[in-house]
C-alpha atoms as a PDB file:
ATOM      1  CA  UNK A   1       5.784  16.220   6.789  1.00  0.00           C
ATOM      2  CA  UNK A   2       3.181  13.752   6.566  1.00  0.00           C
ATOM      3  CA  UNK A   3       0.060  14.054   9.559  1.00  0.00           C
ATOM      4  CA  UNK A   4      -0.450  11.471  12.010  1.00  0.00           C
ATOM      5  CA  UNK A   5      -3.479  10.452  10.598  1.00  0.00           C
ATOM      6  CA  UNK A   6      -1.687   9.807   7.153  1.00  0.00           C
ATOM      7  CA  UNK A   7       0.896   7.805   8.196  1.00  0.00           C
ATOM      8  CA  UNK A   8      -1.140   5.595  10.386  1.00  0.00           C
ATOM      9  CA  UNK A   9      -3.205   5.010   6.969  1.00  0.00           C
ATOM     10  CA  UNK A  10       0.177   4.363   5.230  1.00  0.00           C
ATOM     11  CA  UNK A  11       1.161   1.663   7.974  1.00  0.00           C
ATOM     12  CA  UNK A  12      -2.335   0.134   7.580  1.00  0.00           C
ATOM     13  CA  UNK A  13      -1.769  -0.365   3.862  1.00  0.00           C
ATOM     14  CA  UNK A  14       1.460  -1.481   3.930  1.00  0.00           C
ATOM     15  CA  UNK A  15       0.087  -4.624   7.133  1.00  0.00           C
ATOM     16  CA  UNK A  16      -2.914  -5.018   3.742  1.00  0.00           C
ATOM     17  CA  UNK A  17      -0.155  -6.009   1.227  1.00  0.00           C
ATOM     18  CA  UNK A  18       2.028  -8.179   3.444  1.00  0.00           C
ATOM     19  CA  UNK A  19      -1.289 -10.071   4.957  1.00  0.00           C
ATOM     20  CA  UNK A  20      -2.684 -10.405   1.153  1.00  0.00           C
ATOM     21  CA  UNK A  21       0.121 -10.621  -1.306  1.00  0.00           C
ATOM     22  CA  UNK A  22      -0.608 -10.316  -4.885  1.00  0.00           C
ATOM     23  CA  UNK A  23      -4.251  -8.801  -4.014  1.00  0.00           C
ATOM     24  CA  UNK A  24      -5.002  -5.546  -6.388  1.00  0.00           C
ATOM     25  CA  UNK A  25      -4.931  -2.126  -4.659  1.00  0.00           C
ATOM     26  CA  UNK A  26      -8.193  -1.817  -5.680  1.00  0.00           C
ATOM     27  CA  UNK A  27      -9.154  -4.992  -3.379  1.00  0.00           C
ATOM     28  CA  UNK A  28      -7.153  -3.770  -0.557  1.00  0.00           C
ATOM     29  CA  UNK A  29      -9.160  -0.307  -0.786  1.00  0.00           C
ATOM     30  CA  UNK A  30     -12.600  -1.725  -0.523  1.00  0.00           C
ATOM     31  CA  UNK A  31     -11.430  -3.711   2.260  1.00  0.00           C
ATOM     32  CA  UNK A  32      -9.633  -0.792   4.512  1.00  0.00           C
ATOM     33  CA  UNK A  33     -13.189   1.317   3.243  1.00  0.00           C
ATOM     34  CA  UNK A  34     -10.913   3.451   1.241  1.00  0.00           C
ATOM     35  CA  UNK A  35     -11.638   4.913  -2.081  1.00  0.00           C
ATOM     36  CA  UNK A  36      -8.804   4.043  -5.064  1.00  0.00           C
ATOM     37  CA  UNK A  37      -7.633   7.270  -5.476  1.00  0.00           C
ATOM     38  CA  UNK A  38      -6.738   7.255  -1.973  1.00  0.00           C
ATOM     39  CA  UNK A  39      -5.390   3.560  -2.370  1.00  0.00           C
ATOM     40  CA  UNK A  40      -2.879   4.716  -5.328  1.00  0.00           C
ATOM     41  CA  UNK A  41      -2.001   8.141  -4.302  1.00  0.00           C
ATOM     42  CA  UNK A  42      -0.491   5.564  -1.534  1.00  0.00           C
ATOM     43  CA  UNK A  43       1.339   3.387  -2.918  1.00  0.00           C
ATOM     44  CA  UNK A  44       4.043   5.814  -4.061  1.00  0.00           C
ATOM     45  CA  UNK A  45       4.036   7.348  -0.708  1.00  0.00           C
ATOM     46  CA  UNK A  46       4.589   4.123   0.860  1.00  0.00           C
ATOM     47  CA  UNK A  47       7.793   3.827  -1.580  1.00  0.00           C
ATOM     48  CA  UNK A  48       9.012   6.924  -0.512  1.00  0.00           C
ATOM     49  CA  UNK A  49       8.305   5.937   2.897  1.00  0.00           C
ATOM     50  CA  UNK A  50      11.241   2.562   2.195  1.00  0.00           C
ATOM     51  CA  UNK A  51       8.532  -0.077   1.526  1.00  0.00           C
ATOM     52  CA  UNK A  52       9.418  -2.031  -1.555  1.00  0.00           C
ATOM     53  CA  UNK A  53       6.546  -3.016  -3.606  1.00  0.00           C
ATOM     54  CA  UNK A  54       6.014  -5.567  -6.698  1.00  0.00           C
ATOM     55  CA  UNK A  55       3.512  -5.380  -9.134  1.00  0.00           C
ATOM     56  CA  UNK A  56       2.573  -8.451 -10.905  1.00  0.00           C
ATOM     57  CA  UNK A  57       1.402  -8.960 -14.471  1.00  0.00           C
ATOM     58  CA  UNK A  58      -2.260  -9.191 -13.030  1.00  0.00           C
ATOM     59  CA  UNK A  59      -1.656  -5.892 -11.396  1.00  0.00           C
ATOM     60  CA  UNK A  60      -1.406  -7.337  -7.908  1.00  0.00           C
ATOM     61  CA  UNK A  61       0.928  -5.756  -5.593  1.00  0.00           C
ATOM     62  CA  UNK A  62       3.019  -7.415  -2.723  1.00  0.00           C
ATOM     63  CA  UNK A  63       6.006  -6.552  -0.532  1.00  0.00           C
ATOM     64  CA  UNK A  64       9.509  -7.094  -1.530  1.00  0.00           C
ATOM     65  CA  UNK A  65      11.295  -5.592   1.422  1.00  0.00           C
ATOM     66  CA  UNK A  66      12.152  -2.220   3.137  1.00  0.00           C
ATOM     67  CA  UNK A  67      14.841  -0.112   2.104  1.00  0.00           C
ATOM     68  CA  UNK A  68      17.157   0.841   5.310  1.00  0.00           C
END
């Protein structure tokens, strides 16, 4: 089970990507003050969390939904 802490982070992320489609993770990190590590060890969670993601061919990343 995922702490509070961690899936307030998650939620955070996700609000990133829909505010700044297409923006690289790395982008969104320096932003949110996190390091990228941090920024792609969460992007799979956020996947298993429902959130549908879409990388581009630049290596942006926006949202393409939420699985029910």
């Amino acid at each position: 089970m995922a702490r509070k802490q961690d899936e307030q982070r998650l939620q955070t992320i996700a609000t990133m990507i829909q505010q700044y489609p297409g923006r690289k993770p790395g982008w969104i990190a320096r932003i949110l003050g996190l390091d990228n590590k941090t920024m792609m060890r969460a992007l799979p969670q956020l996947e298993d969390s429902g959130y549908l993601l879409v990388e581009d061919e630049h290596g942006g990343v926006s949202f393409f939904g939420r699985r029910r």
